[in-house]
C-alpha atoms as a PDB file:
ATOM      1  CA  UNK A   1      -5.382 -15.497   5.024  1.00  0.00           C
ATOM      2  CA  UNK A   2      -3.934 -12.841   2.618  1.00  0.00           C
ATOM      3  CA  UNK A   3      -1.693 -10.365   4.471  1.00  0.00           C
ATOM      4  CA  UNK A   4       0.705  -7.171   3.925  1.00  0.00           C
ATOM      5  CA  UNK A   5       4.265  -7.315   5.143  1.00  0.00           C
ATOM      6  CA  UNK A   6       6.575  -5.023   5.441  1.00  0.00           C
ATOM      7  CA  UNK A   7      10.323  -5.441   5.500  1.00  0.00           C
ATOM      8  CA  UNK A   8      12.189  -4.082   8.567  1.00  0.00           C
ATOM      9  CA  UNK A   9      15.751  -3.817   8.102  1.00  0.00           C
ATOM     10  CA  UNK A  10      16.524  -3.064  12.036  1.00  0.00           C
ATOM     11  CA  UNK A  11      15.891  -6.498  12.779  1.00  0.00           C
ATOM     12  CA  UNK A  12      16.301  -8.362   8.894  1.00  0.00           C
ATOM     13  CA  UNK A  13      12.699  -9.717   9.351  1.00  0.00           C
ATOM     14  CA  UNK A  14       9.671  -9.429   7.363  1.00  0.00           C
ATOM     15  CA  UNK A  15       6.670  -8.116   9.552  1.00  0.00           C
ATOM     16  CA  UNK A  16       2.375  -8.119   8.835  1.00  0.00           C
ATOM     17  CA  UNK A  17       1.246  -4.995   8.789  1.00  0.00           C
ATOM     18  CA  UNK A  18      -2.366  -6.071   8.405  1.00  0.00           C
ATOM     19  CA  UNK A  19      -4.067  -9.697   9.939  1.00  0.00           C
ATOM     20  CA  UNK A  20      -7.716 -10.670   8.414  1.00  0.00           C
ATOM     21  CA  UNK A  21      -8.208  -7.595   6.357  1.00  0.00           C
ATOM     22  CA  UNK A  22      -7.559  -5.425   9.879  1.00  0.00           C
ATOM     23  CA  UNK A  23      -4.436  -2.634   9.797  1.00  0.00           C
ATOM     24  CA  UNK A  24      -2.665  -4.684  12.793  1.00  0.00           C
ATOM     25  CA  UNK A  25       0.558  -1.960  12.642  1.00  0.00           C
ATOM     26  CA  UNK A  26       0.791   1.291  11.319  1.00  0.00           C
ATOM     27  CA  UNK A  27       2.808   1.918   7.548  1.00  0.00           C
ATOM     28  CA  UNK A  28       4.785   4.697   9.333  1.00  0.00           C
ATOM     29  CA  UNK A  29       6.435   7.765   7.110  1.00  0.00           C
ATOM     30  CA  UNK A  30       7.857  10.851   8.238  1.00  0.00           C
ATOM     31  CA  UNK A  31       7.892  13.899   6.013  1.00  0.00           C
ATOM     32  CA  UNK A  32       9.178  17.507   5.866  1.00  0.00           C
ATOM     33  CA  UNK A  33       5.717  19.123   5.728  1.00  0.00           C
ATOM     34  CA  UNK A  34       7.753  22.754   5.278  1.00  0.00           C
ATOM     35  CA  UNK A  35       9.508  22.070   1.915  1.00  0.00           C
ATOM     36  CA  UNK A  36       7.143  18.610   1.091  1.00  0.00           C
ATOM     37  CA  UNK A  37       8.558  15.300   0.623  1.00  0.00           C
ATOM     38  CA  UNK A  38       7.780  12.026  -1.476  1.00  0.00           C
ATOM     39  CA  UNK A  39       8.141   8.556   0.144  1.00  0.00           C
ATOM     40  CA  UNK A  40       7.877   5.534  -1.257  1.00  0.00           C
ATOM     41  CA  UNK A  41       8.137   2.390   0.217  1.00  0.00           C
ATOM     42  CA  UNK A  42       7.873  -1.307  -0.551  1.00  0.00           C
ATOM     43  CA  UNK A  43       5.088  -3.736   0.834  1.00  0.00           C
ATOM     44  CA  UNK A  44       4.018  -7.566   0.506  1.00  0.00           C
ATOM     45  CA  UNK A  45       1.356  -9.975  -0.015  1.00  0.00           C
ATOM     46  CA  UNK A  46       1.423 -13.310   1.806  1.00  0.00           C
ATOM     47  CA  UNK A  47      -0.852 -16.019   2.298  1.00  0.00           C
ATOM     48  CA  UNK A  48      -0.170 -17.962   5.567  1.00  0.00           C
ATOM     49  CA  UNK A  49      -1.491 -21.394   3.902  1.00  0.00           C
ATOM     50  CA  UNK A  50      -0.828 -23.386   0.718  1.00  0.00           C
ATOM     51  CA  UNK A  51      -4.595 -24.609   1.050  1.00  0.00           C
ATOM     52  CA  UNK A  52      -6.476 -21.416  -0.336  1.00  0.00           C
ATOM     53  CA  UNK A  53      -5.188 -19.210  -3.310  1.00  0.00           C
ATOM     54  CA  UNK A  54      -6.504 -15.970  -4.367  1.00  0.00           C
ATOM     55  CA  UNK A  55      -8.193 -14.218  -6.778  1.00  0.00           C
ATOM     56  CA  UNK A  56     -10.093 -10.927  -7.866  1.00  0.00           C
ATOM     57  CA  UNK A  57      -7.260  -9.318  -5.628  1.00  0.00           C
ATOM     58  CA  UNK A  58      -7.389  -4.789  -5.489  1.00  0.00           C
ATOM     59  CA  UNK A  59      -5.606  -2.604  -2.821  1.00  0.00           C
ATOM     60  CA  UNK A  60      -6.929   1.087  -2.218  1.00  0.00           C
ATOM     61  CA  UNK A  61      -5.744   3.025  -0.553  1.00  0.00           C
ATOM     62  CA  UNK A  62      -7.046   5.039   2.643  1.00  0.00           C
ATOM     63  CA  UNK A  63      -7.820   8.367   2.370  1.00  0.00           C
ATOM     64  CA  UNK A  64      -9.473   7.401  -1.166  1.00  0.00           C
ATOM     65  CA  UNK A  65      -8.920  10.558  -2.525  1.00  0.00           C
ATOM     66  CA  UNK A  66      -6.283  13.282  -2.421  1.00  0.00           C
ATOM     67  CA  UNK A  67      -6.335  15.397   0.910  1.00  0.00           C
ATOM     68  CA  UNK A  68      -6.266  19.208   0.805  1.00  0.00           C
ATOM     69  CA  UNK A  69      -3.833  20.644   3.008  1.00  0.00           C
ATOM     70  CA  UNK A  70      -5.430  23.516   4.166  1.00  0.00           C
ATOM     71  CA  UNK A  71      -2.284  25.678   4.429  1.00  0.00           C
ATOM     72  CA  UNK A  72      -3.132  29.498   3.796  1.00  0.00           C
ATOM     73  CA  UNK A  73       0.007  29.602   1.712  1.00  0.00           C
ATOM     74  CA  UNK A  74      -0.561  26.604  -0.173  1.00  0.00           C
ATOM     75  CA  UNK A  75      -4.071  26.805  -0.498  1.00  0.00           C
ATOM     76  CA  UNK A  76      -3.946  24.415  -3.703  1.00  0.00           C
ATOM     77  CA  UNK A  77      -2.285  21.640  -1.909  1.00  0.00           C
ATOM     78  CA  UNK A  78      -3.282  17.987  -1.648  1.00  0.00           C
ATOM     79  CA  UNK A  79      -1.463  15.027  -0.451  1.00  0.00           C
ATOM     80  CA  UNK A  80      -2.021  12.041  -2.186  1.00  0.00           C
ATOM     81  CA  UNK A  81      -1.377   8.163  -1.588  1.00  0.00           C
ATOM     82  CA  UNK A  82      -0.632   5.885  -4.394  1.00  0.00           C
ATOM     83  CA  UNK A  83      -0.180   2.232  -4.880  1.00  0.00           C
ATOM     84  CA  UNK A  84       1.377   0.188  -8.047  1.00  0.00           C
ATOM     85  CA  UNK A  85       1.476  -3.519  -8.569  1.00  0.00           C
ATOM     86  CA  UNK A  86       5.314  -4.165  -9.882  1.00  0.00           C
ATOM     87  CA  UNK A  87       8.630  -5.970  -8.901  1.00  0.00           C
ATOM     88  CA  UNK A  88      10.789  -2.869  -9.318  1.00  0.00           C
ATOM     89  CA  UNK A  89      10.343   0.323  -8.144  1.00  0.00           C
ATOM     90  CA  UNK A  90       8.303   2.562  -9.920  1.00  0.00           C
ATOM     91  CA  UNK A  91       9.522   5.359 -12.168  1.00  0.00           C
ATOM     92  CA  UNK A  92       8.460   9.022 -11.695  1.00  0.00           C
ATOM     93  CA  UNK A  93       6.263   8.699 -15.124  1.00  0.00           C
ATOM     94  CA  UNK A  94       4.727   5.546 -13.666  1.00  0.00           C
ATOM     95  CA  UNK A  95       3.787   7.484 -10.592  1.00  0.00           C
ATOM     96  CA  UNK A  96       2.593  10.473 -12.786  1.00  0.00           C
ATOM     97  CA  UNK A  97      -0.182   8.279 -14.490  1.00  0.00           C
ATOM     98  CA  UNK A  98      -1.369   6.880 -11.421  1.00  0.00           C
ATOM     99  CA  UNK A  99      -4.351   8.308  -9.804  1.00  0.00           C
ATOM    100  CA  UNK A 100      -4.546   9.087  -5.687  1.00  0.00           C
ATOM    101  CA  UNK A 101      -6.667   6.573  -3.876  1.00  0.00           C
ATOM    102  CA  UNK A 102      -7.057   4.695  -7.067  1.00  0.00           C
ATOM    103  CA  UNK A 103      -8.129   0.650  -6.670  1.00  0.00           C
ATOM    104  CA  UNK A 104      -5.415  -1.411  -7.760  1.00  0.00           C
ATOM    105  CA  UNK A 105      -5.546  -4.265  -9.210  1.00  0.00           C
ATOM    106  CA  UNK A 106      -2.900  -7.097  -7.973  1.00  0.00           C
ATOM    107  CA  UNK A 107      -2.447 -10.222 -10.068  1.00  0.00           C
ATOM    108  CA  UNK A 108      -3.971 -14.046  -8.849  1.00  0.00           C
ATOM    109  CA  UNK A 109      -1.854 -15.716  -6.007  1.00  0.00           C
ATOM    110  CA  UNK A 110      -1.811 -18.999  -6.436  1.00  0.00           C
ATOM    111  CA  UNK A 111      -4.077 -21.237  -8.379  1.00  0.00           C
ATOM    112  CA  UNK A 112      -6.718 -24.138  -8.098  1.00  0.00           C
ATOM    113  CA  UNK A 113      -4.252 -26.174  -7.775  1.00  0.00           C
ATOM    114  CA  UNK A 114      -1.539 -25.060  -6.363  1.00  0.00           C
ATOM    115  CA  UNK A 115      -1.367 -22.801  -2.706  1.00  0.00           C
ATOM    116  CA  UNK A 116       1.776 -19.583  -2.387  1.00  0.00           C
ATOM    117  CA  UNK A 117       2.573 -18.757   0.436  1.00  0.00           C
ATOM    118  CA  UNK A 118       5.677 -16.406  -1.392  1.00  0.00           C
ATOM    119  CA  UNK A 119       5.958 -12.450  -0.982  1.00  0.00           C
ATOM    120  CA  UNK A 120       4.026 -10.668  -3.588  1.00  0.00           C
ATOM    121  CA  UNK A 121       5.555  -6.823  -3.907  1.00  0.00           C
ATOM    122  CA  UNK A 122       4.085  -3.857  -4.484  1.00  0.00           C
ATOM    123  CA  UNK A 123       4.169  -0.238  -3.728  1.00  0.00           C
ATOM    124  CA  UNK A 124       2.754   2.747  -2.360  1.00  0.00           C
ATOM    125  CA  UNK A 125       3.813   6.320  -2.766  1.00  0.00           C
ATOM    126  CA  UNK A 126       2.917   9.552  -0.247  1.00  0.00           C
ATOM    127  CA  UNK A 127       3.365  12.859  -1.134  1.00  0.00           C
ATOM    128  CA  UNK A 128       3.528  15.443   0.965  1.00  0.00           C
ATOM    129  CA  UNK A 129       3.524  19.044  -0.354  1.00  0.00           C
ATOM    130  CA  UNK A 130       5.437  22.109   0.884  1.00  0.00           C
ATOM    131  CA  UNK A 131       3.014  24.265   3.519  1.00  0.00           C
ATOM    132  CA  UNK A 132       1.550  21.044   5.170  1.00  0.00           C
ATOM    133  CA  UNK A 133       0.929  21.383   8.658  1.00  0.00           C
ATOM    134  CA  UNK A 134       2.214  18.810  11.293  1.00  0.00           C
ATOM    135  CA  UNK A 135       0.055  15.782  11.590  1.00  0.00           C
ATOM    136  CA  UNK A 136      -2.287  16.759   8.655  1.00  0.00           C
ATOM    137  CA  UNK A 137      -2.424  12.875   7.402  1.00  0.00           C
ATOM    138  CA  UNK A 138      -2.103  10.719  10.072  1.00  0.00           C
ATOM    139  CA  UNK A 139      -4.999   7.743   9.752  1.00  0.00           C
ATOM    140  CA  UNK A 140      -3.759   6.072   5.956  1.00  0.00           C
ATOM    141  CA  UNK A 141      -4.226   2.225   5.679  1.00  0.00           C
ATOM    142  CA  UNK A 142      -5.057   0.013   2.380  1.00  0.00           C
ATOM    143  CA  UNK A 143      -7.992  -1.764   2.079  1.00  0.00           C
ATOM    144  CA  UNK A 144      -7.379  -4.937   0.335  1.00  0.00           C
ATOM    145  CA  UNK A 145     -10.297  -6.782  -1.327  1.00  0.00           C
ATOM    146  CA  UNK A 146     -10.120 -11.053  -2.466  1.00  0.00           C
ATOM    147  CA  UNK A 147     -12.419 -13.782  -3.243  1.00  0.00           C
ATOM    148  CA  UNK A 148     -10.474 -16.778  -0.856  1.00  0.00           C
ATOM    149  CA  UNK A 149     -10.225 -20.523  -2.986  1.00  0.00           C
ATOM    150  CA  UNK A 150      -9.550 -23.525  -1.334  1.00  0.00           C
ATOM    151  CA  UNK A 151      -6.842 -25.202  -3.455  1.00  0.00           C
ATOM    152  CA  UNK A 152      -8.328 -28.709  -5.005  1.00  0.00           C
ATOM    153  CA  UNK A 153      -5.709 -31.456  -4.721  1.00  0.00           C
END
């Protein structure tokens, strides 16, 4: 299978966040909702077996759209969730041109003849705006989307 990892530094080990296409641990961020915050972090593709590669791969992310916060002072407000395909973090432009909730396309792992079971990186972005209320976002997860191959020796 096709997984997302995390990295967690508290115990130098890389961790699945999801198992068979299911969210199996939470992609926890904390944010100043009062002044609004943007987090970033980096996540992974893996395949557990060098008998299947992958192609026709997309991540979306969950909300698919931009969520209005609702705040009476903020009343034009949305946080948004953002993932880009890269090895290096993204810029501020890059994040600019990128749409909230937009599919993203992720690059073939593996090929017909050859299995990788190597971390892929990519990486999602939340913002949180000033005025946001406590616990506003709290169910965000990424769908990811492939067509499995087994690998032809």
């Amino acid at each position: 299978m096709l997984d997302i990892y995390r990295y967690d530094e508290d115990n130098n080990a890389y961790l699945i966040v999801s198992k068979n296409g299911l969210q199996t641990a939470p992609i926890q961020t904390t944010h100043n909702g009062t002044t609004g915050e943007t987090t970033v972090q980096q996540l992974y593709l893996k395949s557990d077996s060098s008998l299947y590669w992958y192609e026709d791969i997309t991540l979306q992310p969950i909300p698919e759209s931009a969520v209005k916060v609702g705040a009476s002072a903020y009343p034009e407000a949305y946080i948004s969730f953002k993932i880009l395909v890269q090895g290096t973090m993204p810029t501020d432009d890059q994040w600019k041109n990128t749409a909230s909730g937009a599919i993203t396309d992720f690059y073939d792992i593996g090929s017909l003849h050859l299995g990788d079971t190597n971390l892929h990186t990519f990486w999602i972005q939340i913002n949180i705006p000033a005025g946001t209320p406590p616990g506003t976002l709290t169910h965000v997860s990424i769908r990811l989307s492939r067509t499995e191959n087994p690998v032809v020796p």
